[in-house]
Protein backbone atom coordinates (compact mmCIF):
# COMPACT_ATOMS: atom_id res chain seq x y z
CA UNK A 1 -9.45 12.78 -19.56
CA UNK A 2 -9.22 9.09 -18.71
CA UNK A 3 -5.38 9.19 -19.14
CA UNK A 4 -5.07 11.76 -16.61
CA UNK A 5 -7.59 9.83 -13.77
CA UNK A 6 -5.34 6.54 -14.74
CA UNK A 7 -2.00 8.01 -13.90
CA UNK A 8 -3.27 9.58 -10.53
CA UNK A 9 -4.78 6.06 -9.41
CA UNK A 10 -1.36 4.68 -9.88
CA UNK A 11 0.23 7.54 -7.89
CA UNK A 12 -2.07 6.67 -5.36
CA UNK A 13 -1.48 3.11 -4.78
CA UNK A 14 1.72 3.08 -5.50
CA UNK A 15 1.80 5.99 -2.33
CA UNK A 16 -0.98 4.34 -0.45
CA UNK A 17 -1.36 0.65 -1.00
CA UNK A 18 1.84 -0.19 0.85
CA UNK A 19 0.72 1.57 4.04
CA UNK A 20 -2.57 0.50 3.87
CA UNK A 21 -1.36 -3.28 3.68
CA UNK A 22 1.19 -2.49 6.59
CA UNK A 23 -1.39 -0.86 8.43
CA UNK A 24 -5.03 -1.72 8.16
CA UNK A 25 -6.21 0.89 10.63
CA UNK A 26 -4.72 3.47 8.84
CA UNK A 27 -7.67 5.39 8.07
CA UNK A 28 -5.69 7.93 5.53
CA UNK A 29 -4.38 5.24 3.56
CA UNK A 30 -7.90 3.56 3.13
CA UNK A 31 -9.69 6.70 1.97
CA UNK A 32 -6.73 7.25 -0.31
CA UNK A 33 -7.61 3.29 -1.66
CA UNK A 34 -10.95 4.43 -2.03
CA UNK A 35 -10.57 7.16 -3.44
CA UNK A 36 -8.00 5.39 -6.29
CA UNK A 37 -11.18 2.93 -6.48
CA UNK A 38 -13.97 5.45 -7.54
CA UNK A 39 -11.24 7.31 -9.91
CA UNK A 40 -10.65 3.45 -11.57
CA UNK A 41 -14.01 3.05 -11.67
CA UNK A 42 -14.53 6.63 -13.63
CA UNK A 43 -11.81 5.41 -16.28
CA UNK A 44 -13.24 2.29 -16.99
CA UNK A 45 -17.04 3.64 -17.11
CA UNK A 46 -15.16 5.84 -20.07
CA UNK A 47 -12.79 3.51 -21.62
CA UNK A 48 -13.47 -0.11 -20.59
CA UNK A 49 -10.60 -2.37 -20.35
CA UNK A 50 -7.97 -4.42 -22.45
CA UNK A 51 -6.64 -7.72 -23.07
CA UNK A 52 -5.26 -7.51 -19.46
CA UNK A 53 -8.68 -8.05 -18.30
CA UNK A 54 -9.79 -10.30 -21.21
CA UNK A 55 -6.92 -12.65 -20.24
CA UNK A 56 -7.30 -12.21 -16.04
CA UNK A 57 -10.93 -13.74 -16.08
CA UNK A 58 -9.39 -17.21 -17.22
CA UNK A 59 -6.96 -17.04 -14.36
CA UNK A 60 -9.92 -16.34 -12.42
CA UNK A 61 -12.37 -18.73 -13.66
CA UNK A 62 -9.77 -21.42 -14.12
CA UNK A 63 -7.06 -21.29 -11.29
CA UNK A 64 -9.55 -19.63 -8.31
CA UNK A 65 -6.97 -16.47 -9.15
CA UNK A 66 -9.26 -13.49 -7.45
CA UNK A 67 -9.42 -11.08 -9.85
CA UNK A 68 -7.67 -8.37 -9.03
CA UNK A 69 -4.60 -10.58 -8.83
CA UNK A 70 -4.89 -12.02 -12.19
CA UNK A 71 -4.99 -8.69 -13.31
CA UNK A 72 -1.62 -7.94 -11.75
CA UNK A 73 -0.04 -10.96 -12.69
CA UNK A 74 -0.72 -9.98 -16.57
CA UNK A 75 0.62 -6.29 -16.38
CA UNK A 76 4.12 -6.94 -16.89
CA UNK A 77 4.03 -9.06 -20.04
CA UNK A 78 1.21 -7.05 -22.12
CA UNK A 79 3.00 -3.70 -20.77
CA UNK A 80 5.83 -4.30 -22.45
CA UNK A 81 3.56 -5.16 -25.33
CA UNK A 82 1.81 -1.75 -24.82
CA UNK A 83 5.32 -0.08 -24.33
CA UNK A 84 5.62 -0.46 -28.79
CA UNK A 85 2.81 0.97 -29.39
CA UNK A 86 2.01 4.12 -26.81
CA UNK A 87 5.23 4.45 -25.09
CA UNK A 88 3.86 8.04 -23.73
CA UNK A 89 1.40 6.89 -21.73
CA UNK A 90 3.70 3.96 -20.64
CA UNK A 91 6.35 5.69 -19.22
CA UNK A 92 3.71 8.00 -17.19
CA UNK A 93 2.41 4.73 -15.53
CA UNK A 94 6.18 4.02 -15.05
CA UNK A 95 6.94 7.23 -13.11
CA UNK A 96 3.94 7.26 -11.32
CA UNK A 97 5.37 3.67 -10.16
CA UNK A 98 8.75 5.28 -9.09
CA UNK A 99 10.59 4.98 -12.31
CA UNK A 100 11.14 7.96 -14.87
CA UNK A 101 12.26 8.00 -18.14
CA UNK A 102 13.48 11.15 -20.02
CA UNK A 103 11.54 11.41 -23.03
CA UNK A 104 14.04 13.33 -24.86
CA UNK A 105 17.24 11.33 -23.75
CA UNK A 106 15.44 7.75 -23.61
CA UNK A 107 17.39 6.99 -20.18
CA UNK A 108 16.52 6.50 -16.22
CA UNK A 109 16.28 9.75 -14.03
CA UNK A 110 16.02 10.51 -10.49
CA UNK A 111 12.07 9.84 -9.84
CA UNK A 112 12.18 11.98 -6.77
CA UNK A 113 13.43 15.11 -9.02
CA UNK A 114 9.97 14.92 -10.92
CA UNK A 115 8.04 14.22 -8.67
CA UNK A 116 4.59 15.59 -9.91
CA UNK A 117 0.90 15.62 -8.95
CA UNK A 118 -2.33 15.52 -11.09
CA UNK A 119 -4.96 17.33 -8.96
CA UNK A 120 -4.45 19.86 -5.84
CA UNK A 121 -4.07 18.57 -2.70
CA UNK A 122 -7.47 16.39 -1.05
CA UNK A 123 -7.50 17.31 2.45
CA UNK A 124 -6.84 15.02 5.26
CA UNK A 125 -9.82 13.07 7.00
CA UNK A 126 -10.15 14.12 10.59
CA UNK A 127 -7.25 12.77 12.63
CA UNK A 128 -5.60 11.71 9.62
CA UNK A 129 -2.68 13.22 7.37
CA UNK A 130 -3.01 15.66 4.71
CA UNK A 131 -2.87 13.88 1.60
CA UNK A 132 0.01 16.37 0.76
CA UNK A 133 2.86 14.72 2.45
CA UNK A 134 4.94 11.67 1.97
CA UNK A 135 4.85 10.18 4.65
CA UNK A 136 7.28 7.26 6.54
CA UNK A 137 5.15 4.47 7.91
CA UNK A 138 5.50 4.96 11.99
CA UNK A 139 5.99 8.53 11.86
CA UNK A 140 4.21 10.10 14.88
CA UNK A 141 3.42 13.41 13.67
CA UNK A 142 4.08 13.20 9.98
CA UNK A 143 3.87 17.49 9.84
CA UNK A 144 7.34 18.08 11.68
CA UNK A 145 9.29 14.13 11.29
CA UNK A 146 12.26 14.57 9.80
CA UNK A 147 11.40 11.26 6.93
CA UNK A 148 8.27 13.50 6.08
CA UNK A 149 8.44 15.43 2.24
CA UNK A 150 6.30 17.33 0.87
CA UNK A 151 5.76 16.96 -2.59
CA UNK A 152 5.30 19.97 -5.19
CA UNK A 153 2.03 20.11 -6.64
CA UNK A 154 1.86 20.30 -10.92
CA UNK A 155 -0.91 20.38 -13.55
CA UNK A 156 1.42 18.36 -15.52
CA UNK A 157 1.26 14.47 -16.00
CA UNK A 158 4.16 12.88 -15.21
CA UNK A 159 5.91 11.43 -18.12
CA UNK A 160 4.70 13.72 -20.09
CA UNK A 161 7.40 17.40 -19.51
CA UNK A 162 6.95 17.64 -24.00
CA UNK A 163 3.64 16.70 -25.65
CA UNK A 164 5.57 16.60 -28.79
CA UNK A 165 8.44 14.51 -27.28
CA UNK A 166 8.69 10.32 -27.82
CA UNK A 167 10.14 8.27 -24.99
CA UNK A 168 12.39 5.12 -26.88
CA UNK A 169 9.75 2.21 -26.47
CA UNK A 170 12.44 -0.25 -25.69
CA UNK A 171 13.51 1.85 -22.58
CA UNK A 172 9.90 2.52 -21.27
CA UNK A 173 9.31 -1.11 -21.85
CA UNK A 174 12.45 -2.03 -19.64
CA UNK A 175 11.38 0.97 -17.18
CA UNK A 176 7.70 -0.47 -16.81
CA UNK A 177 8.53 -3.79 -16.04
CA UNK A 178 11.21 -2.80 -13.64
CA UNK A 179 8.47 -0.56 -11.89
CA UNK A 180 5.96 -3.37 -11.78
CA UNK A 181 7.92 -5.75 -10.34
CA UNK A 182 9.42 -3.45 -7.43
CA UNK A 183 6.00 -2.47 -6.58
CA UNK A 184 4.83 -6.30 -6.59
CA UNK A 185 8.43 -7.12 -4.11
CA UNK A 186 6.92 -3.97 -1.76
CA UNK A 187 3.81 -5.36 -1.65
CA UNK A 188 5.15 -9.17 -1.07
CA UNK A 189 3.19 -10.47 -4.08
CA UNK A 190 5.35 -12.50 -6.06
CA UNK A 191 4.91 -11.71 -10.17
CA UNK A 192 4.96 -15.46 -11.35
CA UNK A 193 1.19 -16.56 -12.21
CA UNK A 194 2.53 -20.80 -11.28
CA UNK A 195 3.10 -19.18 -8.01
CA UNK A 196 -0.52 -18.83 -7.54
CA UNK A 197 -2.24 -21.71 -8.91
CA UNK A 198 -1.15 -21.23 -12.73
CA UNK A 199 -0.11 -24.91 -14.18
CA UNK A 200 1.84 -25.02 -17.59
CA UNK A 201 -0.52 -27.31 -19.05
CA UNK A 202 -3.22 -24.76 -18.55
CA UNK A 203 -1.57 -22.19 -20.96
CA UNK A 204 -2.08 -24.10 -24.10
CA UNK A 205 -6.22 -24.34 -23.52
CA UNK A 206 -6.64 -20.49 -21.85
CA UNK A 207 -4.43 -18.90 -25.04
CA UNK A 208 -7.23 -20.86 -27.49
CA UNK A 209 -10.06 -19.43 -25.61
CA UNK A 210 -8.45 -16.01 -25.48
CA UNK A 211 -7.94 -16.01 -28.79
CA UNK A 212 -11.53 -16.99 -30.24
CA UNK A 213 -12.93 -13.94 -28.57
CA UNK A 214 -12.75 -11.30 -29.59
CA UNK A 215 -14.45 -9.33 -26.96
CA UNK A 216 -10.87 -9.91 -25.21
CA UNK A 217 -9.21 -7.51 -26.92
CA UNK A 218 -11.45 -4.30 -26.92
CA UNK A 219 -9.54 -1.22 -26.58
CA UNK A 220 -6.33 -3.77 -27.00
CA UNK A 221 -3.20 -2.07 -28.82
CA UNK A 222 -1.79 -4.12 -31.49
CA UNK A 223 -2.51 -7.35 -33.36
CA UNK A 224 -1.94 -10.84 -31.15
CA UNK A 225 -1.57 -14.23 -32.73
CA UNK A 226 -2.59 -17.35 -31.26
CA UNK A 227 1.32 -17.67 -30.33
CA UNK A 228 1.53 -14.41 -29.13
CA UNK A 229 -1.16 -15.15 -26.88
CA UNK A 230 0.34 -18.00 -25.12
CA UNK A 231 3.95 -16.52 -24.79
CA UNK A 232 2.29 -13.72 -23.04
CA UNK A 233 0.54 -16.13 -20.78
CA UNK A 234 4.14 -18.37 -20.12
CA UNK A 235 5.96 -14.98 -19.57
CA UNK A 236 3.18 -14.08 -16.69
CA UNK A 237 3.44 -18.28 -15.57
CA UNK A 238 7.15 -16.88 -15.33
CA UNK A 239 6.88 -13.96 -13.50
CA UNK A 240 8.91 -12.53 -16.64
C-alpha cells in the first residue's frame, strides 16, 4: 500500500510543485502540496525512510542544508543505487516524474501516452480547478483553454502495465536520474550539493559517520562500504 501512496505524491509534485512555486496564491496548487504532504507522511508512518534520509541529516546538521533539500540533493546518486536492486518501483517514480520506461522493451516512451492516475479524481476547492485537469500556468479558465488536458483516470500504477514484467535496471537507472534532474532545472534548484554549502573536505568525515550507524540504513537496499558511502556523497557534491 505504501508503494502506491509514494508514486501518487510524486505525481503530485511533480504536477503541482512547479505552479505552486510560480504562484504562491494559487490556492489549488497548495492543497494539492498538502495533500502530497499528509500522503508522505502516511508512507513514512508505514515504512520509515532510507539511507537518503540517514545521509540528508549530515547535510543538515553540518552545512545549514534545510532538510528537505538535502534530501533532494541525495536522490539522484542512491536512485541509481536503488535502480539494481528494485528497478519496478524505480521506473514508477520515473514516470510519475515525466519519464517512462517500457518494461518489456527496456527503452524511453512517450510519457504523455501513459499517462495514468492512482486514485479518482479529488475535487476542486471552491474557486479553484478540478484536480482533474492539466493545467498551463496563466490559463484563465483552465475548463475550455485550449493548453488544458485532461488526463484519463487508471487503477493502475504507472510503471507497472505487467506485474510479472522487469524493466532493464541500467535503463531505469539512466531514466531516474534524467527525471530528477529535469524536475530539479523546473524547479531552479541546482542538483550539485557544493552548490549549497557542501565543501569536499566535508565528504571524507560525513561518509565515516554515515557509515558507523547503522540506524542510517533502515529499510536501505543493498550493502554500502565505507567507499561506497563517500562516492555517493562526491556524486551528490557533483550534482552527478
Amino acid at each position: 500500500m505504501s508503494d502506491v501512496l509514494a508514486i501518487e505524491v510524486c505525481r503530485l509534485v511533480y504536477e503541482w510543485l512547479p505552479v505552486a512555486l510560480e504562484e504562491p496564491a494559487n490556492l489549488e496548487a497548495r492543497s494539492q502540496m498538502l495533500y502530497a504532504a499528509m500522503l508522505s507522511g502516511c508512507v513514512v508512518a508505514q515504512t520509515g525512510t532510507t539511507l537518503v534520509h540517514g545521509m540528508g541529516y549530515l547535510y543538515t546538521i553540518e552545512c545549514g542544508i534545510p532538510h528537505g533539500l538535502a534530501n533532494a540533493l541525495l536522490l539522484t546518486p542512491l536512485f541509481r543505487e536503488n535502480a539494481k536492486h528494485c528497478p519496478q518501483q524505480v521506473a514508477a517514480i520515473a514516470q510519475a516524474l515525466g519519464v517512462h520506461t517500457d518494461p518489456h522493451l527496456g527503452a524511453h516512451t512517450d510519457p504523455a501516452a501513459a499517462t495514468t492516475e492512482l486514485f479518482p479524481p479529488r475535487g476542486g476547492i471552491k474557486g479553484g480547478v478540478s484536480s482533474d485537469t492539466k493545467v498551463v500556468a496563466g490559463a484563465s479558465d483552465p475548463a475550455t483553454a485550449p493548453t488544458a488536458q485532461r488526463a484519463p483516470h487508471s487503477s493502475v500504477a504507472p510503471g507497472s502495465p505487467d506485474p510479472g514484467a522487469q524493466p532493464d535496471p541500467e535503463r531505469v537507472s539512466e531514466d531516474i536520474v534524467i527525471a530528477l534532474h529535469n524536475f530539479l532545472n523546473t524547479l531552479g534548484v541546482s542538483p550539485a550539493a557544493r552548490d549549497h554549502g557542501l565543501h569536499e573536505s566535508q565528504i571524507p568525515n560525513m561518509a565515516v559517520k554515515t557509515h558507523t550507524d547503522p540506524s542510517r540504513f533502515k529499510n536501505q537496499h543493498g550493502e554500502f562500504t565505507l567507499y561506497d558511502i563517500e562516492n555517493l556523497y562526491k556524486k551528490s557534491y557533483e550534482g552527478s
